[in-house]
Protein backbone atom coordinates (compact mmCIF):
# COMPACT_ATOMS: atom_id res chain seq x y z
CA UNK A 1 -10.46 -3.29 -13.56
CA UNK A 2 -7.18 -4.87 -13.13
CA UNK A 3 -4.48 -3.81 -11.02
CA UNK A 4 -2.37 -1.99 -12.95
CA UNK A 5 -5.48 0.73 -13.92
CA UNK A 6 -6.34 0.97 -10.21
CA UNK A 7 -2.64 1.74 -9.71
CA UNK A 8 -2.75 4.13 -12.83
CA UNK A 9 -5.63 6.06 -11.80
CA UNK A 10 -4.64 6.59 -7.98
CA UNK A 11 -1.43 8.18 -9.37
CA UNK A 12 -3.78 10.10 -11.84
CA UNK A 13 -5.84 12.04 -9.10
CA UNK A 14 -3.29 12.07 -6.54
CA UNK A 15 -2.32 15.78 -7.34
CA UNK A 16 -6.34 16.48 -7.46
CA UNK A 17 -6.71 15.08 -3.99
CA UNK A 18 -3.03 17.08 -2.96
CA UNK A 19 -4.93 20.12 -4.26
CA UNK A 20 -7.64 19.59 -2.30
CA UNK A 21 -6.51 18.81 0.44
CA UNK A 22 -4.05 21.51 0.45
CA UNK A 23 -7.15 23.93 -0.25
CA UNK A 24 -8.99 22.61 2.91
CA UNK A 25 -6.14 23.37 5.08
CA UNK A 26 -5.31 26.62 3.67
CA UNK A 27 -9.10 27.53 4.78
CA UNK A 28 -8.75 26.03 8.33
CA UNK A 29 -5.32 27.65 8.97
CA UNK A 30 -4.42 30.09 6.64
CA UNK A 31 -2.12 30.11 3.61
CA UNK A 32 1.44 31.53 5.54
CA UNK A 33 0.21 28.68 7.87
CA UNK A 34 0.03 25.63 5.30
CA UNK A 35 3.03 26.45 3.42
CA UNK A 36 4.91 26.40 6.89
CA UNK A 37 3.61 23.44 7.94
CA UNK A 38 4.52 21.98 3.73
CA UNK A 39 8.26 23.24 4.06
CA UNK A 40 8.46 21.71 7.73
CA UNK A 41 7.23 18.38 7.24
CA UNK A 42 9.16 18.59 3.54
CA UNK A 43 12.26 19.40 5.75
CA UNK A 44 11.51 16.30 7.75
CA UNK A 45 11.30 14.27 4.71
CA UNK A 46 14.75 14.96 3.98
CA UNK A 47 16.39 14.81 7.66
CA UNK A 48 14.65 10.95 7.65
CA UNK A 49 16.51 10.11 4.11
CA UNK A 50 19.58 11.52 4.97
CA UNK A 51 19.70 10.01 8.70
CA UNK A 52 17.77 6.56 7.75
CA UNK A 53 17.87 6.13 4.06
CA UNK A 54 21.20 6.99 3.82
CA UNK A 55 22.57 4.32 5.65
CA UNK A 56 20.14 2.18 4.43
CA UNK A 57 21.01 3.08 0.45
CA UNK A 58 24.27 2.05 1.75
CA UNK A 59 23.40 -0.91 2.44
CA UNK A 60 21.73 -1.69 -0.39
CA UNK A 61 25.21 -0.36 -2.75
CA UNK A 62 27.22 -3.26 -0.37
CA UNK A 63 24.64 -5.65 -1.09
CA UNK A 64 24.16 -5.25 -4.41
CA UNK A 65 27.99 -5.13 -4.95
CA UNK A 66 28.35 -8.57 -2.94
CA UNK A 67 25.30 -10.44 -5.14
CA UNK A 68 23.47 -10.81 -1.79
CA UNK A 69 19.95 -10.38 -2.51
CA UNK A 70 18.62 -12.20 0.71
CA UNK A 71 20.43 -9.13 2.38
CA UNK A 72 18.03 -6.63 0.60
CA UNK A 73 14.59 -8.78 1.00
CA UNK A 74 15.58 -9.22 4.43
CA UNK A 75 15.54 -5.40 5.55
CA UNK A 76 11.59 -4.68 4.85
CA UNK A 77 11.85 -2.03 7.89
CA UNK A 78 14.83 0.23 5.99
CA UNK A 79 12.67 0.00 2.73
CA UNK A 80 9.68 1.30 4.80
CA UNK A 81 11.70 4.01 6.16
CA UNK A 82 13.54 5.45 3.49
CA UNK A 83 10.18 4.93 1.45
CA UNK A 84 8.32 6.79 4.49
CA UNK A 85 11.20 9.96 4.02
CA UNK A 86 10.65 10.18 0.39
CA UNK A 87 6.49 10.68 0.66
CA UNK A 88 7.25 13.18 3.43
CA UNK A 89 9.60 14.81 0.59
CA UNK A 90 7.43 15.01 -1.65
CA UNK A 91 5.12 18.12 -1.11
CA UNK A 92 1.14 17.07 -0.65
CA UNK A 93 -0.22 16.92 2.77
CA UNK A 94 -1.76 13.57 1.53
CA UNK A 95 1.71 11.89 0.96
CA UNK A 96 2.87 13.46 4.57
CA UNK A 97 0.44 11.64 6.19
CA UNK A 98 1.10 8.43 4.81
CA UNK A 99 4.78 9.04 4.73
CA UNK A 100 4.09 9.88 8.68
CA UNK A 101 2.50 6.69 9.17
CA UNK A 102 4.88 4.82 8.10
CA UNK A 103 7.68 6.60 9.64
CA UNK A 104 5.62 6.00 13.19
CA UNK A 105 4.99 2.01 12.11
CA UNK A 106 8.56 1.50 11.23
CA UNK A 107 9.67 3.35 14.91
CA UNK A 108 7.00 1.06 16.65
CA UNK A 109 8.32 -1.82 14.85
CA UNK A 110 11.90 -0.71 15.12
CA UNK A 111 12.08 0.42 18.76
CA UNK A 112 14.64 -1.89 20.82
CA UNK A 113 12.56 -3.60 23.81
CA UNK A 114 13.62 -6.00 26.64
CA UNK A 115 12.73 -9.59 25.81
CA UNK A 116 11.61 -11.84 28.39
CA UNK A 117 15.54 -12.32 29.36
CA UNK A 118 16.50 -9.16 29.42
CA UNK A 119 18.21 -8.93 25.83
CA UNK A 120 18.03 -5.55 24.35
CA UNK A 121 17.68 -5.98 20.04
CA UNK A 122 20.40 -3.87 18.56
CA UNK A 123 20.85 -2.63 14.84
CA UNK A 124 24.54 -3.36 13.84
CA UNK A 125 25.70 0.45 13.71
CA UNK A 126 23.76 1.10 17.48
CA UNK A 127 25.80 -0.78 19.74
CA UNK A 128 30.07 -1.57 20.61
CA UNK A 129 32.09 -3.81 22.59
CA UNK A 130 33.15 -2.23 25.90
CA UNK A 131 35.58 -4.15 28.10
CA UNK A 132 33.95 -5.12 31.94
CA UNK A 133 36.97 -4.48 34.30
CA UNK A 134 35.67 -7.91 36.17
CA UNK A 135 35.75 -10.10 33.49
CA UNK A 136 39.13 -9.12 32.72
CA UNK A 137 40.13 -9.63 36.47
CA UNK A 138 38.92 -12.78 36.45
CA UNK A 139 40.56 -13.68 33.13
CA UNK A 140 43.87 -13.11 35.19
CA UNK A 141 42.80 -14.75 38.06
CA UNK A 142 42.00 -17.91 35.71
CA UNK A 143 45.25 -17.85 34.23
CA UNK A 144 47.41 -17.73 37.17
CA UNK A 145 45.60 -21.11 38.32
């Protein structure tokens, strides 16, 4: 089989797996309890689109708008996330977890750490310029010379 029936019949029985699984935790906690736990992580779907995706889908619009397609290949991590917030949309326990997943591999892969010399990683919209009162001090001081 090629890939385009493998693809075809994983979309085919994902709503028989959804079911199923969807069955198996309705017997381990109880129906109230699985449809809470379906609106709450469908809920969460949506916060991570609007938060993430929606900066990243505007992105994209500037992008697109400029002709910069480098820009879009470039940003695998806002693809994963906004991709991530639309699985946890959609309602399945099955597409939660994977939605999850990525969610928690884009955060992992995403998450601002030190480097060796001490330089934090910023996304544009995270950081601003703040003036250092010594710097400017010493600006004077330079000037005066």
């Amino acid at each position: 089989m090629n890939v385009a029936k493998w693809l075809l019949f994983a979309l085919l029985a994902l709503p028989v797996a959804e079911f199923a699984a969807f069955v198996i935790v309705v017997v381990v906690l109880g129906l109230l309890a699985a449809l809470a736990l379906q609106a709450a992580s469908s809920f969460a779907g949506l916060m991570v689109l609007r938060h993430a995706g929606g900066a990243h889908i505007s992105r994209v619009r500037a992008a697109l708008d400029e002709g910069r397609v480098t820009a879009l290949s470039a940003d695998g991590t806002g693809s994963l996330t906004l991709l991530a917030g639309i699985l946890m949309l959609i309602p399945g326990f099955i597409t939660d977890a994977i939605g999850l997943v990525l969610l928690l591999a884009t955060a992992c892969r995403r998450a601002p750490a030190a480097a060796d010399n001490g330089v934090i990683d910023l996304a544009p919209e995270q950081w601003h310029q703040v003036e250092d009162p010594q710097l400017t001090a010493r600006r004077g001081d330079e000037r005066r010379d």
